[in-house]
N, C-alpha and C. Protein backbone atom coordinates (compact mmCIF):
# COMPACT_ATOMS: atom_id res chain seq x y z
N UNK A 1 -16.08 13.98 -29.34
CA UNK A 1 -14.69 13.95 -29.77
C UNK A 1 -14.11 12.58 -29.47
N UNK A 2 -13.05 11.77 -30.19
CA UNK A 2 -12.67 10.86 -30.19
C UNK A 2 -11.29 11.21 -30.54
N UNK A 3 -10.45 9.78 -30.03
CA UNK A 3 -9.54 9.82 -30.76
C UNK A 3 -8.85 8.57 -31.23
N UNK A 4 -8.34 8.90 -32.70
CA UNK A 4 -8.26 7.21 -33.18
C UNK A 4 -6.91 6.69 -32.81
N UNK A 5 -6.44 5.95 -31.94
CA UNK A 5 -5.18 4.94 -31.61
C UNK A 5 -4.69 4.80 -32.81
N UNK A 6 -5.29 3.91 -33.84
CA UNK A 6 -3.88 3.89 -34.51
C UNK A 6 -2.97 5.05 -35.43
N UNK A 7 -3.44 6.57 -34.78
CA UNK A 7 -2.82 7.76 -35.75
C UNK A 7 -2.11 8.17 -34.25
N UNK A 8 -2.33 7.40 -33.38
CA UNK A 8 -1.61 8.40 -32.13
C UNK A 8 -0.24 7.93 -32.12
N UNK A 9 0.95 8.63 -31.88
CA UNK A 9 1.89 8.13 -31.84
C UNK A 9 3.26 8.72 -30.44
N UNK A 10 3.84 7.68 -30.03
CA UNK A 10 4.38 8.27 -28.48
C UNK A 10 5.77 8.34 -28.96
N UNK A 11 6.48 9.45 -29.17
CA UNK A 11 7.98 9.29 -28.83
C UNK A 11 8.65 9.76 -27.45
N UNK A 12 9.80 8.89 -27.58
CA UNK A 12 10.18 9.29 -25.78
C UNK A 12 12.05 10.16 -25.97
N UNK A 13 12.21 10.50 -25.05
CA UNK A 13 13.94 10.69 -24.88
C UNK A 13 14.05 9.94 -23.53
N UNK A 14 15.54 10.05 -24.47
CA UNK A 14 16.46 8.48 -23.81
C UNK A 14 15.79 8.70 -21.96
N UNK A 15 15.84 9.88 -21.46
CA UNK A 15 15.57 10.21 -19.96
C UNK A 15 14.26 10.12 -19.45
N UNK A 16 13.36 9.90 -20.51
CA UNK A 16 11.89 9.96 -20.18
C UNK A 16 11.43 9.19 -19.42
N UNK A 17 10.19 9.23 -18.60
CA UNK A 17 9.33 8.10 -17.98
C UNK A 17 7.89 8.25 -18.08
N UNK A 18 7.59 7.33 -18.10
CA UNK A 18 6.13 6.95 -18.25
C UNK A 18 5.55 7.88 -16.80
N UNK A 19 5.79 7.97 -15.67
CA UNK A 19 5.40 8.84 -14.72
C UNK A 19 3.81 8.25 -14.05
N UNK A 20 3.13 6.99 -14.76
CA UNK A 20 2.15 7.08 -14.18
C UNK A 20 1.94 7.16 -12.17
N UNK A 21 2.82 6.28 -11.63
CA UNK A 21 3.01 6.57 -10.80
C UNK A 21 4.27 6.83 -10.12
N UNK A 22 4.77 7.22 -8.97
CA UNK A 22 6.37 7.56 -8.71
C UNK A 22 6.45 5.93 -7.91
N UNK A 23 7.69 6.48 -8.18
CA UNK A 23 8.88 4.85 -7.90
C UNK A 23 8.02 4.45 -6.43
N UNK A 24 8.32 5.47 -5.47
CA UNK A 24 8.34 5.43 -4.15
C UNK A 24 6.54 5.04 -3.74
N UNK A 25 6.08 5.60 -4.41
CA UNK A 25 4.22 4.67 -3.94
C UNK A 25 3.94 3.41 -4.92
N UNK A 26 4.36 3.03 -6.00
CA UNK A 26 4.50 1.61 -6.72
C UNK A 26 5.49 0.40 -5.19
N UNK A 27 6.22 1.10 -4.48
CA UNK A 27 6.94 0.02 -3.63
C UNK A 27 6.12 0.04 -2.70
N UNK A 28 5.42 1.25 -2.15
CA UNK A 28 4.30 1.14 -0.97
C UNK A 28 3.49 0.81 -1.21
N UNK A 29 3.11 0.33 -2.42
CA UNK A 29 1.65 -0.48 -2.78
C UNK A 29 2.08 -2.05 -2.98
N UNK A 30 3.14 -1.90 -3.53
CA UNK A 30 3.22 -3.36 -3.50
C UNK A 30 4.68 -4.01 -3.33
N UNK A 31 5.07 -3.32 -2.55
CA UNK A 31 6.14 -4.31 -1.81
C UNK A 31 5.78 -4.08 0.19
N UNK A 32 4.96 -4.63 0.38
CA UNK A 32 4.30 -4.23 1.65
C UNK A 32 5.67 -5.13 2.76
N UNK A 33 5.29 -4.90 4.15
CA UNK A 33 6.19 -5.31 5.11
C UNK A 33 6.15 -7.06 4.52
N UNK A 34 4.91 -7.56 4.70
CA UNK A 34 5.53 -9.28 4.55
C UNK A 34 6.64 -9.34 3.88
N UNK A 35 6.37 -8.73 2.59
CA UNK A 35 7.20 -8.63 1.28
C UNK A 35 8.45 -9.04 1.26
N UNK A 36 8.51 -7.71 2.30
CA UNK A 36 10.06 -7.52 2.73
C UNK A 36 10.56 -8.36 3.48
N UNK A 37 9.94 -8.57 4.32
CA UNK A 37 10.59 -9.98 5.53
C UNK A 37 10.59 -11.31 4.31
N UNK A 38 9.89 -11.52 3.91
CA UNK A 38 10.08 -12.95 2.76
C UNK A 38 11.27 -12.56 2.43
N UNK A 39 11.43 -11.33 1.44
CA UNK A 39 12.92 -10.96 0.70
C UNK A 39 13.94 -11.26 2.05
N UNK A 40 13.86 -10.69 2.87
CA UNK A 40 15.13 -11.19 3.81
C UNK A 40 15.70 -11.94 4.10
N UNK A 41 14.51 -13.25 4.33
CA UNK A 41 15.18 -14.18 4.56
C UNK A 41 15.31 -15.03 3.72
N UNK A 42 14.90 -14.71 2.41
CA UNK A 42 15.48 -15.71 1.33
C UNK A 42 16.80 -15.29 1.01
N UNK A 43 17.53 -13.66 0.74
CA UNK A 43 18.70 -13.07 0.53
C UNK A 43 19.65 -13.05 1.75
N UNK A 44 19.46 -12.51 3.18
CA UNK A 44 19.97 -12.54 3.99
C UNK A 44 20.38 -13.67 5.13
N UNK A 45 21.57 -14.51 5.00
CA UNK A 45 21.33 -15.75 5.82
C UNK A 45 21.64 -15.55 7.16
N UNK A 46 22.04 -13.98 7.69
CA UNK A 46 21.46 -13.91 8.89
C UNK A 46 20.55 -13.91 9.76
N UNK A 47 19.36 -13.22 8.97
CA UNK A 47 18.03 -12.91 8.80
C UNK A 47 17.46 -14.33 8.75
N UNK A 48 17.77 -15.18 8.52
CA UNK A 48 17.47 -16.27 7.76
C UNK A 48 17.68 -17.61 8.76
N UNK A 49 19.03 -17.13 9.48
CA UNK A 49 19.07 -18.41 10.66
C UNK A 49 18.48 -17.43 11.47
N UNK A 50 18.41 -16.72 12.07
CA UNK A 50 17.71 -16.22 13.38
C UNK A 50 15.91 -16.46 13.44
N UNK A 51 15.77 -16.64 12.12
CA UNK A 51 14.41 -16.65 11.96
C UNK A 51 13.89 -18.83 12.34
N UNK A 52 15.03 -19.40 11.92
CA UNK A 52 15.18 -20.75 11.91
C UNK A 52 15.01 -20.93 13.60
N UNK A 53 16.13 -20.09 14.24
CA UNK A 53 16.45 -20.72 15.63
C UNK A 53 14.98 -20.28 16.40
N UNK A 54 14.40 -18.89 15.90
CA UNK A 54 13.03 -18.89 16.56
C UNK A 54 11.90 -20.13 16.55
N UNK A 55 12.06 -20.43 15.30
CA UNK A 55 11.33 -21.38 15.17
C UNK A 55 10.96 -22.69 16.10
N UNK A 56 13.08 -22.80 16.65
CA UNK A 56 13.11 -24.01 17.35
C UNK A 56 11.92 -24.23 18.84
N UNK A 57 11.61 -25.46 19.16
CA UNK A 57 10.77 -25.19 20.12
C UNK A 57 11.06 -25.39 21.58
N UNK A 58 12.51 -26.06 21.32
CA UNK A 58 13.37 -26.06 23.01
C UNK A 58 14.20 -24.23 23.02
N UNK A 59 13.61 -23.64 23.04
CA UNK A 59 14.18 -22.26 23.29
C UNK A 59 13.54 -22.14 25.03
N UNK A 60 14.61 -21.59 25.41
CA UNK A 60 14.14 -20.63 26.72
C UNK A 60 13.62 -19.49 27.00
N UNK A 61 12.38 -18.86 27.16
CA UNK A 61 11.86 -17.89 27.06
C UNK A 61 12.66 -16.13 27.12
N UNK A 62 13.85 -16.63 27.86
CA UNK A 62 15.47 -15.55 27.78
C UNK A 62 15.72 -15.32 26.36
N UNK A 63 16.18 -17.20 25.70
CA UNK A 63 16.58 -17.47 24.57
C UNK A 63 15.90 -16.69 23.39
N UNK A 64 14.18 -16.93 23.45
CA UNK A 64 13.71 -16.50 22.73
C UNK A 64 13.22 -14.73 22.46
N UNK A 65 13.20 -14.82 23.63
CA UNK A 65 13.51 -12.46 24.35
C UNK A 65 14.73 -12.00 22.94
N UNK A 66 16.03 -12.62 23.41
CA UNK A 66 17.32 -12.45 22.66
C UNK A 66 17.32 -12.44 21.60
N UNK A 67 17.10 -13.16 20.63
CA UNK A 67 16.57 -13.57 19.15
C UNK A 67 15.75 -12.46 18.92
N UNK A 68 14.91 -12.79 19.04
CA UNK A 68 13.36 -11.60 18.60
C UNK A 68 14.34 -10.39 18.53
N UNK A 69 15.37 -9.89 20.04
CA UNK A 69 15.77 -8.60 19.69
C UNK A 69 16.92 -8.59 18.42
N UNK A 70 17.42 -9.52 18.35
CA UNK A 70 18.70 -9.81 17.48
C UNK A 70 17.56 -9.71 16.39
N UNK A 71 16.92 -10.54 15.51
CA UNK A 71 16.14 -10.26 14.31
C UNK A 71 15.27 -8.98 14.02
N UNK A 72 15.43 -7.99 15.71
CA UNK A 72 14.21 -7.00 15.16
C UNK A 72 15.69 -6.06 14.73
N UNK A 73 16.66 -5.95 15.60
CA UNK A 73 17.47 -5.27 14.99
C UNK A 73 18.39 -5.63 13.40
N UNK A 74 18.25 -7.05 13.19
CA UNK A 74 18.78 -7.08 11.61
C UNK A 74 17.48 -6.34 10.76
N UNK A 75 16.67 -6.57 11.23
CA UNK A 75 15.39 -6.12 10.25
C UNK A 75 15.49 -4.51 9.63
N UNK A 76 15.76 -4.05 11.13
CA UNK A 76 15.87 -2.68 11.15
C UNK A 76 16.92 -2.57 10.60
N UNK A 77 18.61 -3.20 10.50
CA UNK A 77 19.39 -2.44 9.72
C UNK A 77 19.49 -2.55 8.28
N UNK A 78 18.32 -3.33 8.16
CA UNK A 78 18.14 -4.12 6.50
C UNK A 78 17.53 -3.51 5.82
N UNK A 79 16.49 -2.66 6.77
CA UNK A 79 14.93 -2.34 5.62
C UNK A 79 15.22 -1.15 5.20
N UNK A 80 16.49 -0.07 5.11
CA UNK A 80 16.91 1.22 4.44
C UNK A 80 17.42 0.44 3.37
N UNK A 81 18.22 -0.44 3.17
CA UNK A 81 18.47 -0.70 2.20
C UNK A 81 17.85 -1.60 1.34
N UNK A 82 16.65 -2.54 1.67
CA UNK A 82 15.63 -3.13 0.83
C UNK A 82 15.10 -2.06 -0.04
N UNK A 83 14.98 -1.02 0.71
CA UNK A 83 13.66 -0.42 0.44
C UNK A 83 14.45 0.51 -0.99
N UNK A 84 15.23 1.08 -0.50
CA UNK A 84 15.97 1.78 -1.58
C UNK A 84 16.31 1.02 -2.83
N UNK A 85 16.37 -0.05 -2.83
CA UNK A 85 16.67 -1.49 -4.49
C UNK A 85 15.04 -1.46 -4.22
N UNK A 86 14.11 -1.36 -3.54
CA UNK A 86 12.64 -1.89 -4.69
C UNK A 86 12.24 -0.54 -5.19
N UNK A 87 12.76 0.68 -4.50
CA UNK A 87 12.80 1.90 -5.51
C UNK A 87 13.50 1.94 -6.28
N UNK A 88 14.96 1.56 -6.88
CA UNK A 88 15.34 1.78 -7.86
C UNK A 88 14.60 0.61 -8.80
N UNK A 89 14.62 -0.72 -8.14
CA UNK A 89 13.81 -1.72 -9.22
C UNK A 89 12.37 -0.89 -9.81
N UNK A 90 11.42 -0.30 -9.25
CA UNK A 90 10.73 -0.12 -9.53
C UNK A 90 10.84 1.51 -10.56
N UNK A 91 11.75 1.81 -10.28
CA UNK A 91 12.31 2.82 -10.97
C UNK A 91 12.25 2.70 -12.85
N UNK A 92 13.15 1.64 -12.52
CA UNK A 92 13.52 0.43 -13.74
C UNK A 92 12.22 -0.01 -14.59
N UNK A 93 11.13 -0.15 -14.02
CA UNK A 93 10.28 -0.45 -14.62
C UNK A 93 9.40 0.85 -15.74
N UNK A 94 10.00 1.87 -15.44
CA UNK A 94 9.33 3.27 -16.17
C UNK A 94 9.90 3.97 -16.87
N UNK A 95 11.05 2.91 -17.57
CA UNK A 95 11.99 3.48 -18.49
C UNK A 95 11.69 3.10 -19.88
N UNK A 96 12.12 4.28 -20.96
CA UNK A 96 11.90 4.06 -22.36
C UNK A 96 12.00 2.42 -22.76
N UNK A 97 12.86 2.00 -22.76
CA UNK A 97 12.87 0.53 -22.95
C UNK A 97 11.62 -0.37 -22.65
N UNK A 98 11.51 -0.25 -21.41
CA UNK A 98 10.38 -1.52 -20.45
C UNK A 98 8.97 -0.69 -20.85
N UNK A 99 9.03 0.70 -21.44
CA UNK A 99 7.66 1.12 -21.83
C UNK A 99 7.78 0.78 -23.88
N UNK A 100 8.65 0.48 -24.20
CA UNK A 100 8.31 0.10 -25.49
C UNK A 100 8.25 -1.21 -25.80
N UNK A 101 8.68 -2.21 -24.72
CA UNK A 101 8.28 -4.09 -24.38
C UNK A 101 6.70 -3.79 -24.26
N UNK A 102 6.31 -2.69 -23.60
CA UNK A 102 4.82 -3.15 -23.35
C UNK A 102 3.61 -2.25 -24.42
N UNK A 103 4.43 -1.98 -25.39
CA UNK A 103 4.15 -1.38 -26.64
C UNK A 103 3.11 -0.05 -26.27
N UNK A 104 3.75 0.60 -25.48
CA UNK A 104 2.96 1.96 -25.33
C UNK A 104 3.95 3.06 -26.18
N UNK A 105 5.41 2.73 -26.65
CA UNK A 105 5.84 3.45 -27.67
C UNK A 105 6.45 2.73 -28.33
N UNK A 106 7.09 3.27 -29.56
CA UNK A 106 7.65 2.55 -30.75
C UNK A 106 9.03 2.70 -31.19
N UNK A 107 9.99 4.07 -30.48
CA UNK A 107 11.39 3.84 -29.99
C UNK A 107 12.06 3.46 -28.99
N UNK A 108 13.14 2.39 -29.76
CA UNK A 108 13.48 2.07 -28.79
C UNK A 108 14.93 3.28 -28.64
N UNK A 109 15.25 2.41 -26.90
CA UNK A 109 16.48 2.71 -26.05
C UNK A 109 17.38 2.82 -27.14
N UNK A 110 17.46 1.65 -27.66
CA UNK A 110 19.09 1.42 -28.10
C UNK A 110 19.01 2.76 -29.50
N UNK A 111 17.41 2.60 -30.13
CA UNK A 111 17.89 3.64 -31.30
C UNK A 111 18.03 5.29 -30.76
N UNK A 112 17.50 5.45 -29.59
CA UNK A 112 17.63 6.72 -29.18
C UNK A 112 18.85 6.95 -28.29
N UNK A 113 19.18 6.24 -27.95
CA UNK A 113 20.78 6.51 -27.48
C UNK A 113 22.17 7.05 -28.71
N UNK A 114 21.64 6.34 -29.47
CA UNK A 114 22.77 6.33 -30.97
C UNK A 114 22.08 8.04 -31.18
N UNK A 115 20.86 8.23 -31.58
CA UNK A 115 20.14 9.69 -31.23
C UNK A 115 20.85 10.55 -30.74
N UNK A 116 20.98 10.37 -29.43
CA UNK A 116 21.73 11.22 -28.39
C UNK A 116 22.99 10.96 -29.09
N UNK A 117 23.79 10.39 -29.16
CA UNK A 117 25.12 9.98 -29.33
C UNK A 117 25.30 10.96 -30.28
N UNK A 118 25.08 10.49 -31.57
CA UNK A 118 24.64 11.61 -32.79
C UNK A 118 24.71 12.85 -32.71
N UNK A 119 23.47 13.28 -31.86
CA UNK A 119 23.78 14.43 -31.92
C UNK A 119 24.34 15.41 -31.23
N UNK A 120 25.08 14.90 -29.75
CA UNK A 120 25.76 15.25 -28.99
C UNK A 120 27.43 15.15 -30.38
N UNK A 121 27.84 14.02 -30.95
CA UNK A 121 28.87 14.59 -32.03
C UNK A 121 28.77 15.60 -32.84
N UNK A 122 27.37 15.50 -33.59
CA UNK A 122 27.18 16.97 -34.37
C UNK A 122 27.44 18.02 -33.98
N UNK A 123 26.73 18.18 -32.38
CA UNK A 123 27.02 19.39 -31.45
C UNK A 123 28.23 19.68 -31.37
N UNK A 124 29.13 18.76 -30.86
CA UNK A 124 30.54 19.19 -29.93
C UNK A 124 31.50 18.67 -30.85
N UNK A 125 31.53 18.01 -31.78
CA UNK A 125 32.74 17.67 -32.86
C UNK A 125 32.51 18.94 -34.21
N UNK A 126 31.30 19.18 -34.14
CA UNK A 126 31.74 20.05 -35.68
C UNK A 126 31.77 21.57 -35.61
């Protein structure tokens, strides 16, 4: 048994997803801890000088105790909310739209919204 691609055809609704994998293990595969610390301190310039002043090399071993705890606690109040934007980003990536850019279907968003639109008027206006 075979089957021939070009008779197969994918339609989606506006709510659909591709589902190959869920949001939440696409970010655990590949938005790992480095990940996240890079993202921090390029977005966060708290995150960002504390990570600078560690660096420095006239620190006092007190100095440097203090810091470490000051950056482990920005880290910690940061990474609920990293983590929740690379799930919705990654969310984003399994929507009708971003699956018909990568031509696995052939409607788009915008014509299936007018769809919905449509026939949500037919429904409730007539």
């Amino acid at each position: 048994m075979w089957v021939d691609v070009l008779l197969c055809e994918a339609n989606v609704d506006c709510d659909s997803r591709g589902g190959v994998l869920e949001p939440e293990g696409t970010v655990e595969i590949k938005f790992r801890r480095k990940d996240i610390l890079k993202t921090m301190t390029r977005l966060d310039t708290t995150f960002s000088e504390l990570q600078n002043k560690l660096k420095s090399s006239t620190l006092s071993a007190d100095e440097k105790r203090t810091l470490e705890g000051q950056q482990n606690a920005r880290e910690e109040s940061l990474a609920s909310t990293f983590h929740q934007v690379a799930v919705e980003f990654a969310d984003l990536h399994d929507t009708p739209g971003r699956m018909q850019k990568k031509g696995c279907v052939s409607v788009s968003t915008h014509a299936c919204m007018h769809a919905c639109c449509y026939s949500y008027c037919i429904y409730h206006c007539c």
